[in-house]
Protein backbone atom coordinates (compact mmCIF):
# COMPACT_ATOMS: atom_id res chain seq x y z
CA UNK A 1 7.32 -7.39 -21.63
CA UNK A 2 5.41 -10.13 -19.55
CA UNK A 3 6.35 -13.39 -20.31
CA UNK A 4 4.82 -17.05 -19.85
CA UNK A 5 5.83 -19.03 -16.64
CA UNK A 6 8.89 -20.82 -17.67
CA UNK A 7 9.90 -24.58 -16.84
CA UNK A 8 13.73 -24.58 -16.71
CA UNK A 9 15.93 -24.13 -13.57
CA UNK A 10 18.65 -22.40 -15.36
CA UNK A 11 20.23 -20.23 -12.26
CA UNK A 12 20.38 -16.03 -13.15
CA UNK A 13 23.43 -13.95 -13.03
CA UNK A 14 22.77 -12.06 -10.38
CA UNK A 15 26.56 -11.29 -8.91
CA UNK A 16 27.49 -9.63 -12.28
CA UNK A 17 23.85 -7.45 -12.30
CA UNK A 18 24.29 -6.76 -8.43
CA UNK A 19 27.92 -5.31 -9.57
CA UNK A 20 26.53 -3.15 -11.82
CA UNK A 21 23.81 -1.44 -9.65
CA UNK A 22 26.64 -1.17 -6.71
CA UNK A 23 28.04 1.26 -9.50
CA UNK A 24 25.31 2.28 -10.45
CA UNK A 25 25.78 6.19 -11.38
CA UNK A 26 23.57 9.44 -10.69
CA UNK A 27 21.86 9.57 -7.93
CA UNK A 28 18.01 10.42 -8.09
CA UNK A 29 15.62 12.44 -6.02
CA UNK A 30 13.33 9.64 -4.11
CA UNK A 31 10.98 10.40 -1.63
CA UNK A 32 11.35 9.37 1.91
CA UNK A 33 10.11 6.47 3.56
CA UNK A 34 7.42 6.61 6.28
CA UNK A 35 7.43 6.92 9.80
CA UNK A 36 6.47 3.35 11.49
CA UNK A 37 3.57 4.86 12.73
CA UNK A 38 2.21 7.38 9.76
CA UNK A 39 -1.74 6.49 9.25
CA UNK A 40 -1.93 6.96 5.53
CA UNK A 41 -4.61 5.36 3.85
CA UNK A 42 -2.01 3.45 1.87
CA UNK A 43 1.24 2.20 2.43
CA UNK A 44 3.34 1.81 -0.25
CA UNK A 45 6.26 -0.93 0.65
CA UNK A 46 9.02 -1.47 -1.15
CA UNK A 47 12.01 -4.57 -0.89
CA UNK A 48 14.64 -3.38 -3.10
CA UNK A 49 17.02 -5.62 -5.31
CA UNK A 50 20.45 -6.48 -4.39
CA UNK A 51 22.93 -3.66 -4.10
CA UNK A 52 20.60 -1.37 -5.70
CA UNK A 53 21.04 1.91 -4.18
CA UNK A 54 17.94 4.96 -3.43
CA UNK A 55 15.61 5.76 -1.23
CA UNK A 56 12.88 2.93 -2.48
CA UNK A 57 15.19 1.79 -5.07
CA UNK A 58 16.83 3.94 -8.00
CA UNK A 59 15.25 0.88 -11.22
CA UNK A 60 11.74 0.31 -9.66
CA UNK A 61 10.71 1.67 -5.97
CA UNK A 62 11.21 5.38 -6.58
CA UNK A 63 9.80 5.81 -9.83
CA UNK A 64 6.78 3.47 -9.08
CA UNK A 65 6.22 5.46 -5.64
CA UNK A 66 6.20 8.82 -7.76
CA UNK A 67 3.92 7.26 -10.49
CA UNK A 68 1.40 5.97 -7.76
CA UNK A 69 1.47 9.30 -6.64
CA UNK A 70 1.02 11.38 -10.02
CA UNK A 71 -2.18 8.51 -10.10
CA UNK A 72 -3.62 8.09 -6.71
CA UNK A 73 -5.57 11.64 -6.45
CA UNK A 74 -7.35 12.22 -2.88
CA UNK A 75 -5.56 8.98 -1.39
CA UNK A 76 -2.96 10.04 1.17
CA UNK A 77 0.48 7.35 0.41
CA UNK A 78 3.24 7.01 2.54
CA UNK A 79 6.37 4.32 1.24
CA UNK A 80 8.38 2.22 3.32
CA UNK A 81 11.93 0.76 2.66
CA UNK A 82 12.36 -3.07 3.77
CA UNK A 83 15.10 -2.97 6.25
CA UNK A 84 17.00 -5.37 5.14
CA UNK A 85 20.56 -6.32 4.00
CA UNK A 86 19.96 -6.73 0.07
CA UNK A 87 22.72 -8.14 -0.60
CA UNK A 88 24.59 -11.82 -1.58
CA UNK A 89 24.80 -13.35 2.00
CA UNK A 90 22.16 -16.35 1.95
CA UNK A 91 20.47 -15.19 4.98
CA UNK A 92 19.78 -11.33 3.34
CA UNK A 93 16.11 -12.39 2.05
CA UNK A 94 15.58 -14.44 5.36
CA UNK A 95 15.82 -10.85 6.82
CA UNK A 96 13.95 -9.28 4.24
CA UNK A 97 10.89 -11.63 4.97
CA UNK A 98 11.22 -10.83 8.54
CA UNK A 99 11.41 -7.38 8.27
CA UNK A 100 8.91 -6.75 5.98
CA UNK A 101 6.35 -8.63 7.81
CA UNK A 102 7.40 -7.02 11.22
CA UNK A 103 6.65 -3.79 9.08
CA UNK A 104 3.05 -4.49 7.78
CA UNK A 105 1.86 -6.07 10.87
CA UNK A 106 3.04 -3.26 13.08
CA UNK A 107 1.03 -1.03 10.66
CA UNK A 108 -2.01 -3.06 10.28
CA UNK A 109 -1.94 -2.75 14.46
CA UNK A 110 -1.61 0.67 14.44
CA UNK A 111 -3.40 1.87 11.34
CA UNK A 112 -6.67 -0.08 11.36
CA UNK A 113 -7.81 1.12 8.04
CA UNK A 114 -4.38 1.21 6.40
CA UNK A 115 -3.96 -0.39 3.26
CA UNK A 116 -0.56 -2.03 1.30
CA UNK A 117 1.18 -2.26 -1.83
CA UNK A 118 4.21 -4.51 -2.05
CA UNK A 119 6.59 -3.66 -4.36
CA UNK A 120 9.71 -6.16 -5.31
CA UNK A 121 12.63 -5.71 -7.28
CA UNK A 122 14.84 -8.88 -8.08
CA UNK A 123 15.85 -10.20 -4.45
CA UNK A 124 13.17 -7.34 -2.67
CA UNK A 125 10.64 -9.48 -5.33
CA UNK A 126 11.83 -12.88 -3.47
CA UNK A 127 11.00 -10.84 -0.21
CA UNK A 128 7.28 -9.85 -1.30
CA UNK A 129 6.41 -13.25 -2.12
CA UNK A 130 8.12 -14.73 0.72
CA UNK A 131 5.90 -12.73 2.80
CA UNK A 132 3.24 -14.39 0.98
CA UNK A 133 4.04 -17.97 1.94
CA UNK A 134 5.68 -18.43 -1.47
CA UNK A 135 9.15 -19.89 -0.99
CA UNK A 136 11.89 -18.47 -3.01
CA UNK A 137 14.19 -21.26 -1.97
CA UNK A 138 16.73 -22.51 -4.53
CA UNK A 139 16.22 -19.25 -6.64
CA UNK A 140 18.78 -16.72 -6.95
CA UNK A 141 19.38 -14.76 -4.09
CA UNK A 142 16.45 -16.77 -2.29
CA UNK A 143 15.37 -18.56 0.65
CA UNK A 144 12.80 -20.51 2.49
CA UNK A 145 9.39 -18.58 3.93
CA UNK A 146 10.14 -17.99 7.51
CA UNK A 147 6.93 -15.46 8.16
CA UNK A 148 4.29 -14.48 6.22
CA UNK A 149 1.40 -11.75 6.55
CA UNK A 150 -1.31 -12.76 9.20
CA UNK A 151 -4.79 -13.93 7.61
CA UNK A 152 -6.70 -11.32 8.69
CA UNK A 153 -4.47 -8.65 7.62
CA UNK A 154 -4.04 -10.16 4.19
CA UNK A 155 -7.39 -8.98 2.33
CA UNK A 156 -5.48 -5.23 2.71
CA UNK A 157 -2.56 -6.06 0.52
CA UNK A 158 -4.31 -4.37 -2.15
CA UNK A 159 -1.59 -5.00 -4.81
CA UNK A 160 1.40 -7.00 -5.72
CA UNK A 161 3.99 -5.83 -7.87
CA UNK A 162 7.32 -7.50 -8.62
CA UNK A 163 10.24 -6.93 -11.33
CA UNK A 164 12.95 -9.64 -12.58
CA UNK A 165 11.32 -11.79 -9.71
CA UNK A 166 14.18 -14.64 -9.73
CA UNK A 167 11.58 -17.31 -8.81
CA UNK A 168 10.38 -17.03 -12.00
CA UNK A 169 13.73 -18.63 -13.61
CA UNK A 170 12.27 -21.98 -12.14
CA UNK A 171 8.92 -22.25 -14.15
CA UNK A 172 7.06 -20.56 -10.39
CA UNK A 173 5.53 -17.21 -9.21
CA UNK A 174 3.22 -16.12 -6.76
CA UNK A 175 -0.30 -17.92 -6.94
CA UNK A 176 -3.20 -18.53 -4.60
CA UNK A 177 -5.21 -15.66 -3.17
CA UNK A 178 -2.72 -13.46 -4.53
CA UNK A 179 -2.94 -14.13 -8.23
CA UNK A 180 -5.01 -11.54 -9.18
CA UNK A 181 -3.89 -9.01 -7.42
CA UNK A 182 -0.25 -9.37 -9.13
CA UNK A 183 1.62 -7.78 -11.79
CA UNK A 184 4.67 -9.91 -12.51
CA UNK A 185 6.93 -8.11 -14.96
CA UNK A 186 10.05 -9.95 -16.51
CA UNK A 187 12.07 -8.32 -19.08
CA UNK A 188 12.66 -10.45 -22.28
CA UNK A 189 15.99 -11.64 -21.91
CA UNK A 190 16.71 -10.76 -18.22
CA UNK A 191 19.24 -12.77 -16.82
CA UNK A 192 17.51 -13.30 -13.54
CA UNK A 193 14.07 -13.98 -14.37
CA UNK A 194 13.97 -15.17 -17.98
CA UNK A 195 14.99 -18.87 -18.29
CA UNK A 196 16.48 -17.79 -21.54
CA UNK A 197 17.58 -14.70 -20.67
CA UNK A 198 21.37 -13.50 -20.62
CA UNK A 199 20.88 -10.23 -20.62
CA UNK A 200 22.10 -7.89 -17.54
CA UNK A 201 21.35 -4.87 -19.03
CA UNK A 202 17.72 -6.36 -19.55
CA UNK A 203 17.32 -6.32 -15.75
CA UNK A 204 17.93 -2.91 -15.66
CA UNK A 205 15.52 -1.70 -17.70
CA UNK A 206 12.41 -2.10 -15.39
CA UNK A 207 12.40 2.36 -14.24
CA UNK A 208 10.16 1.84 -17.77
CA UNK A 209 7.42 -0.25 -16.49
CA UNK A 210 6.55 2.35 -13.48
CA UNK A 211 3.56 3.61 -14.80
CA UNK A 212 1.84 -0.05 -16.47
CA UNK A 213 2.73 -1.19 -12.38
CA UNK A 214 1.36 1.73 -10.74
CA UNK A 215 -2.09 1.85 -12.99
CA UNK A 216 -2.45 -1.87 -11.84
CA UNK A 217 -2.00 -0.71 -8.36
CA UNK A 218 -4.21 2.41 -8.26
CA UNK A 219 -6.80 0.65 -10.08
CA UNK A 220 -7.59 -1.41 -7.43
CA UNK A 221 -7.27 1.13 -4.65
């Protein structure tokens, strides 16, 4: 369910939901992520939230990789995982920003006609939007915009699409050029994102919204 920006800066309960993906039970087949160098025409990349184990992400990177896939007929994909710690420390998102924008702008050098879709889950969605020039400072699990996607490479990012995105506990999201090409999905009730929310198990649930993110995505392929 997509709800309104909210204005409150009630502060999510991310330890306890962190716990709970750190056990988080059956593992799942995910595909691999790419090669630096792999030309695809689009690369899928994906911050993950904190502690959450698979390749991409068990609750939203793997199954929205496979649904682009199922939907993006005749476009070659490849995925990338952010490097990065995903975890409590304070400094884990500063690394995710880093990393992830080391990662695109290594492939917009060597893959001139390369295309992206970020993809963040919880923290990973603090990551994406860091990378934006959106500061996720004083959110859960956040931190202040320490690099951010070069102009000219920033008419390839294609699509946006975060899950439980923290920042959104404060009454903020990603805006600007990047507006429209966003799909901002917060569970009603989820602890992390809703400003009402108390509900762990709520951001959990997001494997559910794979396909509604990945027909946003492929639509504007």
């Amino acid at each position: 369910m997509h709800i309104p920006l909210p204005s409150g800066r009630t502060r999510a309960g991310i330890v306890l939901a962190a716990a709970l993906l750190s056990a988080g039970g059956t593992a799942v087949a995910a595909s691999p992520a790419a090669d630096a160098a792999a030309c695809s025409d689009v690369d899928v990349v994906v911050a993950r939230g904190t502690s959450e184990p698979g390749a991409l992400g068990i609750i939203v990177g793997d199954p929205v990789f496979s649904a682009i896939q199922r939907r993006a007929s005749g476009t070659t994909l490849t995925s990338h995982a952010v490097d990065y710690p995903a975890s409590t420390s304070p400094t884990s998102p500063t690394d995710g920003n880093r990393a992830l924008v080391n990662h695109v702008s290594s492939q917009a050098g060597e893959c001139p006609d390369q295309r992206f879709i970020l993809v963040g889950y919880s923290q990973g969605a603090n990551v994406v939007g860091n990378s934006l020039g959106i500061s996720s400072q004083g959110a859960a699990v956040g931190g202040p915009v320490v690099a951010t996607i070069a102009p000219a490479v920033r008419p390839r990012v294609e699509a946006v699409l975060v899950f439980g995105y923290p920042l959104r506990k404060l009454g903020r999201g990603i805006t600007g050029e990047f507006a429209a090409r966003t799909l901002d999905i917060c569970a009603n009730r989820d602890v992390v994102c809703d400003p009402r929310g108390t509900s762990v198990l709520a951001h959990l649930s997001y494997t559910g919204d794979a396909g509604e993110a990945a027909d946003f995505a492929v639509d504007r392929l």
